[in-house]
C-alpha atoms as a PDB file:
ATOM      1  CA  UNK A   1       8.239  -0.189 -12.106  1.00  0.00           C
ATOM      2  CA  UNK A   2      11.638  -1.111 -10.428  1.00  0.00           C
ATOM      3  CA  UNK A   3      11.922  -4.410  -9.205  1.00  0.00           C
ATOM      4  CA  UNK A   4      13.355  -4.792  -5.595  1.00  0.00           C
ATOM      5  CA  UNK A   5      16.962  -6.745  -5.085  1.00  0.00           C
ATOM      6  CA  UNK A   6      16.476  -9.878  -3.298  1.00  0.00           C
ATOM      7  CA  UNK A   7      17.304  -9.946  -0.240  1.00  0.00           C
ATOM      8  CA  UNK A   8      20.487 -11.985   0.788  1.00  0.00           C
ATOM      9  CA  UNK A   9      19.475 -14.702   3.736  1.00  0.00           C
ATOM     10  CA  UNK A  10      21.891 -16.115   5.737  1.00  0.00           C
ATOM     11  CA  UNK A  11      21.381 -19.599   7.025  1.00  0.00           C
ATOM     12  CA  UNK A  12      21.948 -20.733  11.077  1.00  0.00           C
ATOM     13  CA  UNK A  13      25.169 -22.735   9.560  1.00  0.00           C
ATOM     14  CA  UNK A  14      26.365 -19.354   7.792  1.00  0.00           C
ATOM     15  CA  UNK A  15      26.091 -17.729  11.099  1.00  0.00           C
ATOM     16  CA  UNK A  16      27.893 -20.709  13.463  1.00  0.00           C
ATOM     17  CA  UNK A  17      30.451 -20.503  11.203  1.00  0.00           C
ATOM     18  CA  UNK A  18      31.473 -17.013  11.455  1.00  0.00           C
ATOM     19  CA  UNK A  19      34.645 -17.058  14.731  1.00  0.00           C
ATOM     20  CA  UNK A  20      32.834 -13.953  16.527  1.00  0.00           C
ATOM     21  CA  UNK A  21      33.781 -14.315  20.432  1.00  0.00           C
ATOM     22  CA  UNK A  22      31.036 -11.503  22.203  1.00  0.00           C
ATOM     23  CA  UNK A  23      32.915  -8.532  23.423  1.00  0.00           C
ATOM     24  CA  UNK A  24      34.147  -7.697  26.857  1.00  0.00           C
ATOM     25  CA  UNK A  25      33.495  -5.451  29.382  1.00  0.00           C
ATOM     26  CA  UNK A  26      36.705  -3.329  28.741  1.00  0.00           C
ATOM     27  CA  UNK A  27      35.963  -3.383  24.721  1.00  0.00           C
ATOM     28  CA  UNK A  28      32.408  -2.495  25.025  1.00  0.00           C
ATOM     29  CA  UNK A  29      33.239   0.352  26.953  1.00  0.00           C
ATOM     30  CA  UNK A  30      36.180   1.679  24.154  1.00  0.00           C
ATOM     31  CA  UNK A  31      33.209   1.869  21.697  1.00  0.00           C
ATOM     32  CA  UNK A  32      32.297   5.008  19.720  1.00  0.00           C
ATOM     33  CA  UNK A  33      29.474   5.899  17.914  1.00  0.00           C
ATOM     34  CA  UNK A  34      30.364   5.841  13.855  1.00  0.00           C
ATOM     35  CA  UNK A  35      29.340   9.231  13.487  1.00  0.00           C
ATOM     36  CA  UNK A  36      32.293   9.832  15.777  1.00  0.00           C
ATOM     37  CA  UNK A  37      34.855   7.195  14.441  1.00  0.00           C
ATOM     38  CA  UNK A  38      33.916   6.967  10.589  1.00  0.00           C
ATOM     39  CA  UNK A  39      32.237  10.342   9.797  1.00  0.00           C
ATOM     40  CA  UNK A  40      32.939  10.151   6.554  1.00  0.00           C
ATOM     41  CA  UNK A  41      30.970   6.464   6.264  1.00  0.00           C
ATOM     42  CA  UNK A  42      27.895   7.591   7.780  1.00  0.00           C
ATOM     43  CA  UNK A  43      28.006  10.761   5.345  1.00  0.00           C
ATOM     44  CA  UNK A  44      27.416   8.263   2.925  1.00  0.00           C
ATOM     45  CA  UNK A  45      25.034   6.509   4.309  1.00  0.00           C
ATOM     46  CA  UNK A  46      22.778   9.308   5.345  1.00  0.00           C
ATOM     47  CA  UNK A  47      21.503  10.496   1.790  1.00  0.00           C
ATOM     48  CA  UNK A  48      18.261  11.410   3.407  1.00  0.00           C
ATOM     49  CA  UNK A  49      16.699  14.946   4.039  1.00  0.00           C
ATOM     50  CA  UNK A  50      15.751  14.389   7.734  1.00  0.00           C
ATOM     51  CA  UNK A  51      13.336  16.184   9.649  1.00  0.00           C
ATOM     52  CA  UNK A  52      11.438  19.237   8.664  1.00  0.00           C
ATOM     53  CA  UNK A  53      12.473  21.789  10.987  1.00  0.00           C
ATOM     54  CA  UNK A  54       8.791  23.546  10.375  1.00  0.00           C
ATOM     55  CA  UNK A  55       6.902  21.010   8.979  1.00  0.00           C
ATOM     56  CA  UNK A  56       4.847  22.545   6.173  1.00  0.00           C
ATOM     57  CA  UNK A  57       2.873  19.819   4.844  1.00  0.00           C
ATOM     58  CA  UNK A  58       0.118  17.302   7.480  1.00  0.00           C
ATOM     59  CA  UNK A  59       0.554  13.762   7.122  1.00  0.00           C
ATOM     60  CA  UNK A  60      -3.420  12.007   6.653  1.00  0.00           C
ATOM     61  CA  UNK A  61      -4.692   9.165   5.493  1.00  0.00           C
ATOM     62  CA  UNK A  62      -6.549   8.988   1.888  1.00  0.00           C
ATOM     63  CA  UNK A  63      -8.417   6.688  -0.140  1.00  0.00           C
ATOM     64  CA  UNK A  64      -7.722   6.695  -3.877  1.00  0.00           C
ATOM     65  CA  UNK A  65      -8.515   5.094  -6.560  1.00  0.00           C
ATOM     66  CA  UNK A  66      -5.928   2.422  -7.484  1.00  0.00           C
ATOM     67  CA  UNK A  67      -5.548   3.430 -10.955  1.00  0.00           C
ATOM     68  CA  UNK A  68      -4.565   7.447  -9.695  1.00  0.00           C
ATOM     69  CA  UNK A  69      -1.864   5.832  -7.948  1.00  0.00           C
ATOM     70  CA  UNK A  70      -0.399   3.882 -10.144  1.00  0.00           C
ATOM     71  CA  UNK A  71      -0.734   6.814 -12.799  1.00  0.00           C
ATOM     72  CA  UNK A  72       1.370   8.802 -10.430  1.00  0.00           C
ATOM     73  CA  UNK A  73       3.816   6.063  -8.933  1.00  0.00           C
ATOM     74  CA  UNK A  74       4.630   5.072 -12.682  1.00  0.00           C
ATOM     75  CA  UNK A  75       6.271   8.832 -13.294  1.00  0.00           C
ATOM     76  CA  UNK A  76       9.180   8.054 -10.796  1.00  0.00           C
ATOM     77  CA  UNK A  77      10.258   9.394  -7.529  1.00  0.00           C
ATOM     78  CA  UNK A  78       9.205  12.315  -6.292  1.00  0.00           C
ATOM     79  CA  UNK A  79       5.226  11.035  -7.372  1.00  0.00           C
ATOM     80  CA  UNK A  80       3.469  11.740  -4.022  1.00  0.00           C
ATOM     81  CA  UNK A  81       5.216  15.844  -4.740  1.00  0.00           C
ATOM     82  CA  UNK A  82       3.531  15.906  -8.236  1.00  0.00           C
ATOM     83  CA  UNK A  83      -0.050  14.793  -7.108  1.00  0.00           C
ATOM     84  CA  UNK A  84      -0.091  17.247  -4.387  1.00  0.00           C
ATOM     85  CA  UNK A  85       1.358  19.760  -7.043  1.00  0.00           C
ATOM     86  CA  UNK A  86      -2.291  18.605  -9.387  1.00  0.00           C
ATOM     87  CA  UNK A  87      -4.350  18.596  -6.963  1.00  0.00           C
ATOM     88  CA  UNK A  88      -3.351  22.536  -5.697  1.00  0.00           C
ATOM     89  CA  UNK A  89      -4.169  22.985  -9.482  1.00  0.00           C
ATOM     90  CA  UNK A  90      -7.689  21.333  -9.733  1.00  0.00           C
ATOM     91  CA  UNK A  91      -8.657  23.656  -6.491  1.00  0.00           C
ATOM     92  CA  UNK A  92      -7.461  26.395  -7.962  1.00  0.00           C
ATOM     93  CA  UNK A  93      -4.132  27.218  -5.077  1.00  0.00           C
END
């Protein structure tokens, strides 16, 4: 299993001593969104699929045994795709 990064804290002195005057009126309104200003950034950034334009699949809620999951979570990503593929087997779809 992959552990997770820790997560970087920053203290209230870390953030008092960052020189960050709050934005005016005029500069607020100059803003763009960054898919506008730094497409190329946010292309990056969004790695994900998105939304299903016809979702296919329901989302429920289902009680397993905690040795199942672990079997599947322990294969990698893409577990939750290959115990849906075994169970269509064991019914027979």
């Amino acid at each position: 299993m992959k552990r997770a990064k820790a997560k970087v804290r920053f203290t209230a002195a870390d953030r008092a001593a960052v020189k960050s005057p709050p934005l005016t009126a005029e500069q607020l309104a100059s803003l763009r969104p960054a898919r506008e200003a730094v497409p190329e950034v946010v292309a990056l950034v969004r790695r994900f699929r998105g939304p299903q334009k016809r979702p296919t699949k329901r989302l429920i809620s289902l009680r397993l045994d905690p040795e199942v999951i672990e079997h599947f979570r322990a294969t990698g990503p893409g577990w939750q795709a290959r115990l849906n593929a075994t169970l269509r087997k064991a019914v027979g779809l």
